[in-house]
PDB file of N, CA and C in Angstrom:
ATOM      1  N   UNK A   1     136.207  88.857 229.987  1.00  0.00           N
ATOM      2  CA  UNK A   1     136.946  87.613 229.958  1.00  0.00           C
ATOM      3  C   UNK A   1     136.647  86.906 228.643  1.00  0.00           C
ATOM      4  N   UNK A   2     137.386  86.543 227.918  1.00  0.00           N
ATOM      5  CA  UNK A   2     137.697  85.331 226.644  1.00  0.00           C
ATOM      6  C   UNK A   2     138.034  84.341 227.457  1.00  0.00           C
ATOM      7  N   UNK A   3     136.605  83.279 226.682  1.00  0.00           N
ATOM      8  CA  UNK A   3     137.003  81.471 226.739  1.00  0.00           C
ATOM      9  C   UNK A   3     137.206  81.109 225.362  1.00  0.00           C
ATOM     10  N   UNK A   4     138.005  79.834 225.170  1.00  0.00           N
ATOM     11  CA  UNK A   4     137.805  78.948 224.321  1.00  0.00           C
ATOM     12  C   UNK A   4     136.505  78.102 223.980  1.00  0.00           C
ATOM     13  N   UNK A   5     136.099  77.760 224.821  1.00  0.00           N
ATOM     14  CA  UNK A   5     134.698  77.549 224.753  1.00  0.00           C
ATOM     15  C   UNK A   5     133.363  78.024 224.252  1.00  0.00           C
ATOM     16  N   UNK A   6     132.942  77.145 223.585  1.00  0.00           N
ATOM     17  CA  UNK A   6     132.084  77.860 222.442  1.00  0.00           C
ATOM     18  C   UNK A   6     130.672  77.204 222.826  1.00  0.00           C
ATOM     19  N   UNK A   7     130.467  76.925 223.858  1.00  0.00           N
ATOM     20  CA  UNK A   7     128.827  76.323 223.971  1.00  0.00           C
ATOM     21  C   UNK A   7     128.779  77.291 225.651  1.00  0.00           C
ATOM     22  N   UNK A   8     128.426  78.635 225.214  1.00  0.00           N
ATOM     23  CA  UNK A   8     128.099  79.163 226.430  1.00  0.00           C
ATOM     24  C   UNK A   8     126.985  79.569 226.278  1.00  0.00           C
ATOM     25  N   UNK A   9     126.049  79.300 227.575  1.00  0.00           N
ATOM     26  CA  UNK A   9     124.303  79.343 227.674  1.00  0.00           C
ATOM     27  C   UNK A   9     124.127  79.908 228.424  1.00  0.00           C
ATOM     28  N   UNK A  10     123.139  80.772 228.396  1.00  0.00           N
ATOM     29  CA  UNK A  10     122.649  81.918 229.466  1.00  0.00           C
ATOM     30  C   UNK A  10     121.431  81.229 230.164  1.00  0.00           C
ATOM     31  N   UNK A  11     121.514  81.297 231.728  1.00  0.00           N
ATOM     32  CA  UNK A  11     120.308  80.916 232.319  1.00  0.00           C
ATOM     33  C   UNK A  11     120.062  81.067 233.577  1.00  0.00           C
ATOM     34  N   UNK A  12     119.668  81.034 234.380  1.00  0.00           N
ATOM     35  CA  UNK A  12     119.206  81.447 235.696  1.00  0.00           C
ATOM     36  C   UNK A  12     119.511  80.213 236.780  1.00  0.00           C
ATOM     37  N   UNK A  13     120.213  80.946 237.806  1.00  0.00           N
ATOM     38  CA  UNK A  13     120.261  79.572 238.696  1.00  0.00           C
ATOM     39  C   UNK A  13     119.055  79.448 239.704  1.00  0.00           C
ATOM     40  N   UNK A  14     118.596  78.482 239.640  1.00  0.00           N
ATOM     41  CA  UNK A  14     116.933  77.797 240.401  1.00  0.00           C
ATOM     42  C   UNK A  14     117.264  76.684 241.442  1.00  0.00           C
ATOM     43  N   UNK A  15     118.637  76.453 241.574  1.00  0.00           N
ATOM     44  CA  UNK A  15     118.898  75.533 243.149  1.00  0.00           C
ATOM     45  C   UNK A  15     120.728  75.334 243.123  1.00  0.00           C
ATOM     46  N   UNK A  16     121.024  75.671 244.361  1.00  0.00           N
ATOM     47  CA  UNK A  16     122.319  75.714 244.936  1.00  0.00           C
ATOM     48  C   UNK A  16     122.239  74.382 246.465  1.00  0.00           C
ATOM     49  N   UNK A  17     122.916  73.281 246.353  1.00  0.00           N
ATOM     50  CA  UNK A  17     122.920  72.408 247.440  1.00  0.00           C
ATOM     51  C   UNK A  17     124.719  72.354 247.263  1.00  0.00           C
ATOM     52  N   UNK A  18     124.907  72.926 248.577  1.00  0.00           N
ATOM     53  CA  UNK A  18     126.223  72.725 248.929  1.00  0.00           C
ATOM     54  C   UNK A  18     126.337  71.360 249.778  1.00  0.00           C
ATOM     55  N   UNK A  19     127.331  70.698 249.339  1.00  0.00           N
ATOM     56  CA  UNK A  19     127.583  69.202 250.438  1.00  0.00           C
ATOM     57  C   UNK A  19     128.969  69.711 251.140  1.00  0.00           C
ATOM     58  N   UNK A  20     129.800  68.680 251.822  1.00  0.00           N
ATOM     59  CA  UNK A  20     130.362  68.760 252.257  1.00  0.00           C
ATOM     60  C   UNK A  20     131.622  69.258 252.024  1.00  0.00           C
ATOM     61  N   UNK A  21     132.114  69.421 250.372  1.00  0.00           N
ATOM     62  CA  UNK A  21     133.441  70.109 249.960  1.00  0.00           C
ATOM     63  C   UNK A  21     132.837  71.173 248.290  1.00  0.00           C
ATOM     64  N   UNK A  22     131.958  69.812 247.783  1.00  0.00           N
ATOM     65  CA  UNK A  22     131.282  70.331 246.132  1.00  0.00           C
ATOM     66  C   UNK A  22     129.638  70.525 247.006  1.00  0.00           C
ATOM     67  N   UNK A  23     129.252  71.176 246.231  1.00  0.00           N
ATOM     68  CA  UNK A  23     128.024  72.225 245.766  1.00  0.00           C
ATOM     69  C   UNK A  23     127.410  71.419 244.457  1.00  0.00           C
ATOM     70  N   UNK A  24     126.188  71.713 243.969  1.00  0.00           N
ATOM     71  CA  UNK A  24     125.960  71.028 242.965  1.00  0.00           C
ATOM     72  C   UNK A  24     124.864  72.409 242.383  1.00  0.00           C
ATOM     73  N   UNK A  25     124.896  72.779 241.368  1.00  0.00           N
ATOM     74  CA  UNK A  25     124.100  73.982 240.718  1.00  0.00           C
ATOM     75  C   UNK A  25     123.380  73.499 239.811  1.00  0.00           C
ATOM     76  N   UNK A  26     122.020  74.066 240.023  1.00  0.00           N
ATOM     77  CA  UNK A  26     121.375  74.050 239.006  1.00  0.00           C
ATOM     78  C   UNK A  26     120.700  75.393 238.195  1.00  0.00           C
ATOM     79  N   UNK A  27     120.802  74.839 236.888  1.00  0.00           N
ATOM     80  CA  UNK A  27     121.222  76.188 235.801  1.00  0.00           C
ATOM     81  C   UNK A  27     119.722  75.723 234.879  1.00  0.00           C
ATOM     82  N   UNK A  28     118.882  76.720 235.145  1.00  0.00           N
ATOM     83  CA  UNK A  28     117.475  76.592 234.327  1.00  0.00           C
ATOM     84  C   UNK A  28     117.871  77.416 232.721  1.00  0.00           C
ATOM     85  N   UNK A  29     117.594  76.648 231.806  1.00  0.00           N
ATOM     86  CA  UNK A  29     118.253  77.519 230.504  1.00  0.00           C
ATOM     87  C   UNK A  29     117.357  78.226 229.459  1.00  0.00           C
ATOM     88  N   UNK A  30     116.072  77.601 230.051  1.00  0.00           N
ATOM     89  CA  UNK A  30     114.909  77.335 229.149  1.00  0.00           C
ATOM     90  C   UNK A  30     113.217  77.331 229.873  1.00  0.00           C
ATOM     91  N   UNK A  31     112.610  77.281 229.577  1.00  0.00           N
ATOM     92  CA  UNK A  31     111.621  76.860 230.464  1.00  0.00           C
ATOM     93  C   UNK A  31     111.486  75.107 230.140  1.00  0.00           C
ATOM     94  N   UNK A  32     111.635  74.146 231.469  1.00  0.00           N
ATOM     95  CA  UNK A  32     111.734  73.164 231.412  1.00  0.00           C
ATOM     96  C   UNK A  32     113.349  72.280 230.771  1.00  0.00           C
ATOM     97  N   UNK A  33     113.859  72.984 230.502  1.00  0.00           N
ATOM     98  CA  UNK A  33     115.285  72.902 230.271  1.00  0.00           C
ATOM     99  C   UNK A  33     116.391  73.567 231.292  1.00  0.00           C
ATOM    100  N   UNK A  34     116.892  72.421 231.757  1.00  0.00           N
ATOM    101  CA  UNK A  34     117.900  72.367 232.884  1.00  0.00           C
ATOM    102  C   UNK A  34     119.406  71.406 232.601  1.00  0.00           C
ATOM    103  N   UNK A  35     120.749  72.744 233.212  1.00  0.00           N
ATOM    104  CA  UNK A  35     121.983  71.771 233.404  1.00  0.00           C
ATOM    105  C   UNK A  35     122.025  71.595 234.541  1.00  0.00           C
ATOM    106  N   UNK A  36     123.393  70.739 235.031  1.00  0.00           N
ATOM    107  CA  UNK A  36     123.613  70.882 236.689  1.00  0.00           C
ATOM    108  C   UNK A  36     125.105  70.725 236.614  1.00  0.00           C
ATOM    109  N   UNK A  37     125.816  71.510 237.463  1.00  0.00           N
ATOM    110  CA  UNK A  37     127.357  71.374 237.538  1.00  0.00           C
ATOM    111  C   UNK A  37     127.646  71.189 239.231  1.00  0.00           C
ATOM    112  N   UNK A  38     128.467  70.700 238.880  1.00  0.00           N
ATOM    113  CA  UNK A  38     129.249  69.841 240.410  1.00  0.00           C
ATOM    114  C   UNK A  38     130.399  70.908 240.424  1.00  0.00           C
ATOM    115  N   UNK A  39     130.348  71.808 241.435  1.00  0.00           N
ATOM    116  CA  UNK A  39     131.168  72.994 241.615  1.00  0.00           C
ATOM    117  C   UNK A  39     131.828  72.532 243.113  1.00  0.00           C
ATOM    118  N   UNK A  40     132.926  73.149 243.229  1.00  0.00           N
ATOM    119  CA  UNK A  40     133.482  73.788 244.785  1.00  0.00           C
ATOM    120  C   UNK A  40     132.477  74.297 245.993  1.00  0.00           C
ATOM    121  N   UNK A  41     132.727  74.316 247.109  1.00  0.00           N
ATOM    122  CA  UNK A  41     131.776  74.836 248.266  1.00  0.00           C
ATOM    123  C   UNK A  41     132.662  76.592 247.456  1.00  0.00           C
ATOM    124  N   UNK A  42     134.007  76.407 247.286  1.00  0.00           N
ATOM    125  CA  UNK A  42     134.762  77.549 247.392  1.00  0.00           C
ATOM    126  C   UNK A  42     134.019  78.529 246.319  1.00  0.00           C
ATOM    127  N   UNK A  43     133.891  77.735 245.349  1.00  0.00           N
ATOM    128  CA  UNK A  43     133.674  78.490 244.310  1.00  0.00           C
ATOM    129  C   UNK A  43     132.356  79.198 243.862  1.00  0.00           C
ATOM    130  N   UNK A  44     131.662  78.334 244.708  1.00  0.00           N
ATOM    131  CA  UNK A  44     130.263  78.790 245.348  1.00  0.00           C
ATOM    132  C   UNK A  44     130.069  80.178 245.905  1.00  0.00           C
ATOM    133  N   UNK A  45     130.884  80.314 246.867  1.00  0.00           N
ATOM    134  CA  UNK A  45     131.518  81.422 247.794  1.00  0.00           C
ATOM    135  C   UNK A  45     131.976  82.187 246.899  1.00  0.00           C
ATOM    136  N   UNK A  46     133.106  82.122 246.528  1.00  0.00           N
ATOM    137  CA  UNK A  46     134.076  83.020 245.347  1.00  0.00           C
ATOM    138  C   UNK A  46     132.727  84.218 244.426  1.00  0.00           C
ATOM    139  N   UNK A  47     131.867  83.237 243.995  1.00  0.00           N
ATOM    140  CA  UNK A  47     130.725  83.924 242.637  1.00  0.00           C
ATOM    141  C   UNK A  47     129.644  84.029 243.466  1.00  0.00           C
ATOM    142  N   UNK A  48     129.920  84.162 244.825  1.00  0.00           N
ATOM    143  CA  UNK A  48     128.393  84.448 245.339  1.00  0.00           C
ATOM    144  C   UNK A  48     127.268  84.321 244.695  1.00  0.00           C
ATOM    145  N   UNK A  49     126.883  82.860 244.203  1.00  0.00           N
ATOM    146  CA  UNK A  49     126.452  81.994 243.918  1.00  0.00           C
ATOM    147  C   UNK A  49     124.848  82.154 244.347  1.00  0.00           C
ATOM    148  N   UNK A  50     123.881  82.113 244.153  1.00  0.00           N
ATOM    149  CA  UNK A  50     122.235  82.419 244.830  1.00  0.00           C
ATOM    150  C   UNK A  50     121.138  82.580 243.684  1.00  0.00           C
ATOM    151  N   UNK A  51     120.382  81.758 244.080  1.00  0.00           N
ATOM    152  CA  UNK A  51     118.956  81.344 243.242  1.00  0.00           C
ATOM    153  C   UNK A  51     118.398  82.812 243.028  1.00  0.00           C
ATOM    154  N   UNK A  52     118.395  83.108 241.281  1.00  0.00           N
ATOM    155  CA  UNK A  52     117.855  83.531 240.566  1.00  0.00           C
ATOM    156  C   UNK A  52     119.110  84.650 240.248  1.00  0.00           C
ATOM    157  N   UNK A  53     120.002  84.523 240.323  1.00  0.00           N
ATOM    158  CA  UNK A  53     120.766  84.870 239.607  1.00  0.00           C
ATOM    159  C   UNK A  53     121.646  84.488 238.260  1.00  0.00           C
ATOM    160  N   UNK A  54     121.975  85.241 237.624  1.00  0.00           N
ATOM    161  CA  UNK A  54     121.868  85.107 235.687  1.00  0.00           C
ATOM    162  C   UNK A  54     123.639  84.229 235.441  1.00  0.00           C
ATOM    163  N   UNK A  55     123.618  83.639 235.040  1.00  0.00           N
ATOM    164  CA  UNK A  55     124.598  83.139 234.744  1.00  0.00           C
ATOM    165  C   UNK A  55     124.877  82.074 233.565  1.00  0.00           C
ATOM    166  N   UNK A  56     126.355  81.913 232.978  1.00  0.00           N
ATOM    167  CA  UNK A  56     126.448  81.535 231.843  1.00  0.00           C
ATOM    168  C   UNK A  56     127.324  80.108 232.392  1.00  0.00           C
ATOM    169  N   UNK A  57     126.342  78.928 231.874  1.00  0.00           N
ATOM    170  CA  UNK A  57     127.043  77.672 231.881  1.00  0.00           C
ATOM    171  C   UNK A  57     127.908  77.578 230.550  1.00  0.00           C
ATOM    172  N   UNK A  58     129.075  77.008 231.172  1.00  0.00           N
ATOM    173  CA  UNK A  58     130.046  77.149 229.782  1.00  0.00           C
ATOM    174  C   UNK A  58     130.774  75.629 229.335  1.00  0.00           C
ATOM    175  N   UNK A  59     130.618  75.075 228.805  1.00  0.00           N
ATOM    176  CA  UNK A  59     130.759  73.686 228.372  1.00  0.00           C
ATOM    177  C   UNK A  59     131.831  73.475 227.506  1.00  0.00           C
ATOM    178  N   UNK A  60     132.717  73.104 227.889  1.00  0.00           N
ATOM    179  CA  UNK A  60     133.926  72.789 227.067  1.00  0.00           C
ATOM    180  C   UNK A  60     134.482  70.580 227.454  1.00  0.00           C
ATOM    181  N   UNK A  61     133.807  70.181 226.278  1.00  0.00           N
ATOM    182  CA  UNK A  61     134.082  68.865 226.750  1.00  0.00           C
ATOM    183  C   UNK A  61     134.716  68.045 225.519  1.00  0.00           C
ATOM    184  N   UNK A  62     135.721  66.935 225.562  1.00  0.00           N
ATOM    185  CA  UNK A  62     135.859  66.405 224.199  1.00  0.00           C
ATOM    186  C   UNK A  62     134.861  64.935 224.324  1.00  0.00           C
ATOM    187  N   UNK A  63     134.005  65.049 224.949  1.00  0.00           N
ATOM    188  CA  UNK A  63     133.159  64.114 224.411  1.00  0.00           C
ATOM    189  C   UNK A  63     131.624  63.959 225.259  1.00  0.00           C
ATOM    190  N   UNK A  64     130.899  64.163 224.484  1.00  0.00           N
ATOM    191  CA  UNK A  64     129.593  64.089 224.699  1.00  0.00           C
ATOM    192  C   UNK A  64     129.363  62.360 224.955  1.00  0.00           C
ATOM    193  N   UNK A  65     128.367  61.871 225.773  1.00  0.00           N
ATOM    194  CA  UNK A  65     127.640  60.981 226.079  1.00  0.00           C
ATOM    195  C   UNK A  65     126.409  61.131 226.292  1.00  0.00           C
ATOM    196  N   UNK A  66     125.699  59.581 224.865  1.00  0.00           N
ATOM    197  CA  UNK A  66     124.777  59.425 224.389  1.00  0.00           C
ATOM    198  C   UNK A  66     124.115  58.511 225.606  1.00  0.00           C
ATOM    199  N   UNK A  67     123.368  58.164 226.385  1.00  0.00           N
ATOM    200  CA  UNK A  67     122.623  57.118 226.603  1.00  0.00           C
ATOM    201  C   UNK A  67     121.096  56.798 226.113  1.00  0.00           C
ATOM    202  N   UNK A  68     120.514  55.883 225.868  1.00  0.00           N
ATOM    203  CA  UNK A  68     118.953  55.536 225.608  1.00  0.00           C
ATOM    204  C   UNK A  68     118.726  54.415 226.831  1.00  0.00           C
TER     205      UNK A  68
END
């Protein structure tokens, strides 16, 4: 598969909490370096989805947010 997306990170998933429709993943990238994506229950299902399996967070956004 080809994305447009050009910030794709390889990392291990270390926690899957499905709620009631979204799922929320967490993507270890690093040691001590972590994303988290707000996914589908479906899509969860779909990628058979499960802690410690390798996967690429893929980030396609037009705008980053700074907070301090």
């Amino acid at each position: 598969m080809k994305l447009s997306a050009r910030n794709i990170l390889p990392g291990k998933v270390v926690a899957v909490t499905k709620g009631t429709t979204t799922a929320h993943v967490k993507v270890e990238l690093a040691s001590g370096l972590t994303v988290f994506s707000s996914i589908t229950n479906e899509a969860v299902d779909d990628l058979a989805l499960k802690v410690g399996d390798s996967v690429s967070a893929v980030i396609k956004s037009s705008d980053v947010v700074i907070g301090k």
